[in-house]
Structures are given as structure tokens and as C-alpha cells.
Protein backbone atom coordinates (compact mmCIF):
# COMPACT_ATOMS: atom_id res chain seq x y z
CA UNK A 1 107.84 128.96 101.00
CA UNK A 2 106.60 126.23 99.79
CA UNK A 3 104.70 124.67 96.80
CA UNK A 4 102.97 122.18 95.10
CA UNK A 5 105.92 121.77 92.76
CA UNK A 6 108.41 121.95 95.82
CA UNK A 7 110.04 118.66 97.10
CA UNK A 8 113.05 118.16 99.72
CA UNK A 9 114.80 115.63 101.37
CA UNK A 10 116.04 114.93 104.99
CA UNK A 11 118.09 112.07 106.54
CA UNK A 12 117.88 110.91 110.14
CA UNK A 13 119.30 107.93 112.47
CA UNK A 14 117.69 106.60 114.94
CA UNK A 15 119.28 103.73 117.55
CA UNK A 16 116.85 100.70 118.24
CA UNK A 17 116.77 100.37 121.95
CA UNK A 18 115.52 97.16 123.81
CA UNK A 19 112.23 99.05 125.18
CA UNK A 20 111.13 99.27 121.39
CA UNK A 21 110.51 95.41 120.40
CA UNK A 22 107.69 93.12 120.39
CA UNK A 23 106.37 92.30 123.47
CA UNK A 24 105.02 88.90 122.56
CA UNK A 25 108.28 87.95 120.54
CA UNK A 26 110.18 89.17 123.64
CA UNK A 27 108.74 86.75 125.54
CA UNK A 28 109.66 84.07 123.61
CA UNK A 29 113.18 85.37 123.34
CA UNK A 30 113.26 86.62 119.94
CA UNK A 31 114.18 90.59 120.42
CA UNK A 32 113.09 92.55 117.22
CA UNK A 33 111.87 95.87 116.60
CA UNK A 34 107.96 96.25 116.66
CA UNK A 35 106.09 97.61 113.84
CA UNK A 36 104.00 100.44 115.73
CA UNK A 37 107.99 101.30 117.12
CA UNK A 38 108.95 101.25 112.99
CA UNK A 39 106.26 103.53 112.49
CA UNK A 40 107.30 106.13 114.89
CA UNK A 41 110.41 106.37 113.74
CA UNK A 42 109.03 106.69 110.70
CA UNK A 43 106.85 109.73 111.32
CA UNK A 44 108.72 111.18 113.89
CA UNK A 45 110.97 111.58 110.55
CA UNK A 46 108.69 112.89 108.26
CA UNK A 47 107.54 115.58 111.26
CA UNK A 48 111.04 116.56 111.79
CA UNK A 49 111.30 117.37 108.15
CA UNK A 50 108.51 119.12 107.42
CA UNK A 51 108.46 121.35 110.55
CA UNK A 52 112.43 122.13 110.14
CA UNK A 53 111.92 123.48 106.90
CA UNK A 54 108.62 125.04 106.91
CA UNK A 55 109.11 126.39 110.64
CA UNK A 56 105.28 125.16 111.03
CA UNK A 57 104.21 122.39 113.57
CA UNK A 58 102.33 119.49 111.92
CA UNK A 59 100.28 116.51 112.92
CA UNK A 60 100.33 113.37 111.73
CA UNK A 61 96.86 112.46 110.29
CA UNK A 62 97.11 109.35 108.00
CA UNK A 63 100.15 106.53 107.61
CA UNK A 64 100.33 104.07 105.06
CA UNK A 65 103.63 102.21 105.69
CA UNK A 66 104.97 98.89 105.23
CA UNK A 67 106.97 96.74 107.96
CA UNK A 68 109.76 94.55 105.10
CA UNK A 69 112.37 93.44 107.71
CA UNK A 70 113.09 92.60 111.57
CA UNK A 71 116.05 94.75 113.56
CA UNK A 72 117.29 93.55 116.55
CA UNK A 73 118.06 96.24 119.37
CA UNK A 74 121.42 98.43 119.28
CA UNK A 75 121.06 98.50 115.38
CA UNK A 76 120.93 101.87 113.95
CA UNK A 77 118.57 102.78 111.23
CA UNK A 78 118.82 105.61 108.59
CA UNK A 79 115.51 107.48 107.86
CA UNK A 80 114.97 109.42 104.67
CA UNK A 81 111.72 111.91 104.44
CA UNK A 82 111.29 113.17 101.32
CA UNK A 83 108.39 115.95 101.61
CA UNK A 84 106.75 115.76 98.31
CA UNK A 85 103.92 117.48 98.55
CA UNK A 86 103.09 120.86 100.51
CA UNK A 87 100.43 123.14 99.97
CA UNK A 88 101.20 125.17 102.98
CA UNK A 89 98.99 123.38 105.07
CA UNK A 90 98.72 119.88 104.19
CA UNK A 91 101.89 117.45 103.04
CA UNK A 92 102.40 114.08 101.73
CA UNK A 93 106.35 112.67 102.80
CA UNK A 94 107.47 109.57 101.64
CA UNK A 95 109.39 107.86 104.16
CA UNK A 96 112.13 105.21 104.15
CA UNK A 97 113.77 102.90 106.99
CA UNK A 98 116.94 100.86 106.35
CA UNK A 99 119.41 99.14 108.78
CA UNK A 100 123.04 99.53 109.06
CA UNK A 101 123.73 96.96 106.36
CA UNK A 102 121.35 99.30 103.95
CA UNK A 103 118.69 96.92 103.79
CA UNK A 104 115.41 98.43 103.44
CA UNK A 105 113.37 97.53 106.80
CA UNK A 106 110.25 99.43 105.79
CA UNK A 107 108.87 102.44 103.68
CA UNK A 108 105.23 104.31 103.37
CA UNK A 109 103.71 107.67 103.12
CA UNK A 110 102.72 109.92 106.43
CA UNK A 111 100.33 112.54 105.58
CA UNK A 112 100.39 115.53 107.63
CA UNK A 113 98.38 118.86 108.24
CA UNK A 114 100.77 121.84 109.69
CA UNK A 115 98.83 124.02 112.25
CA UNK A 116 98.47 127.60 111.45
């Protein structure tokens, strides 16, 4: 299993709740998802499908992501890891967040390291 040539793809939703915005824009009234919220959505994809496929558990080592658009809470999102690199140990997954409208609302790479 696996390869350096290997690639595959996974799809995931993911409801914003109200418990996942930005404190300080919350407190102005302005409810919107928070970026270090975005982020583990992001890699809680990109761990999800990695260790489904590889039946490995990985860590999350390194994320390089970008925050493009605000979500309010009770909007769903659609997350799609593409693993694009796997050596057997360590992976590279491209990562990509849009709303329900299909707008992106943020993208980036996760690298991970799978435990032996």
C-alpha cells in the first residue's frame, strides 16, 4: 500500500456550530468561523483520509493553510483531502474548505507522519 506515485481523494462535511467562531468578533456581534476552528476542520480531514486508507494513525506535524472567506454558524462546509504524497510514513494532503454555496473558504497543505 502505498507510494510515492499513489494519490487519493476523500470528501467530508462538517456543520459550523456557534462554539467555533471568533471570540473577539463575537463580542462585537459579528458570528463567523475562526481560523484556528478552519484549520481543524481542515486537518481533522486530511487525518481522516490518510488513516482510513492506510489503516495507520498519523500526526499532524506542519500546516500551511490559507483562511479566503468568513462562515457564519449552521453553514455546512465540504472538505476535500487529497493525499498526494505517502511514503509509508510521512504524507503531504492538500486540503480544501468550501461553503454550501461552493465558495472556496480556505485551502493549504497538512503534512503528516503516520506512527508505526
Amino acid at each position: 500500500m502505498g507510494g510515492l506515485g499513489e494519490t487519493w481523494e476523500c470528501e467530508y462535511k462538517f456543520r459550523v456550530e456557534r462554539e467555533h467562531v471568533a471570540e473577539h468578533l463575537a463580542a462585537e456581534g459579528e458570528y463567523v468561523l475562526s481560523t484556528p476552528c478552519l484549520i481543524l476542520y481542515m486537518e481533522r480531514a486530511a487525518r481522516m483520509c490518510l488513516d482510513s486508507r492506510t489503516g495507520k494513525v498519523s500526526v499532524g506535524y506542519r500546516v500551511d493553510m490559507k483562511h479566503r472567506k468568513s462562515v457564519p454558524p449552521g453553514r455546512e462546509l465540504t472538505l476535500y483531502a487529497r493525499v498526494f504524497y505517502w511514503d509509508g510514513r510521512r504524507a503531504l494532503v492538500y486540503v480544501r474548505a468550501e461553503d454550501d454555496t461552493g465558495s472556496l473558504v480556505g485551502e493549504g497543505i497538512n503534512e503528516r507522519f503516520a506512527k508505526s
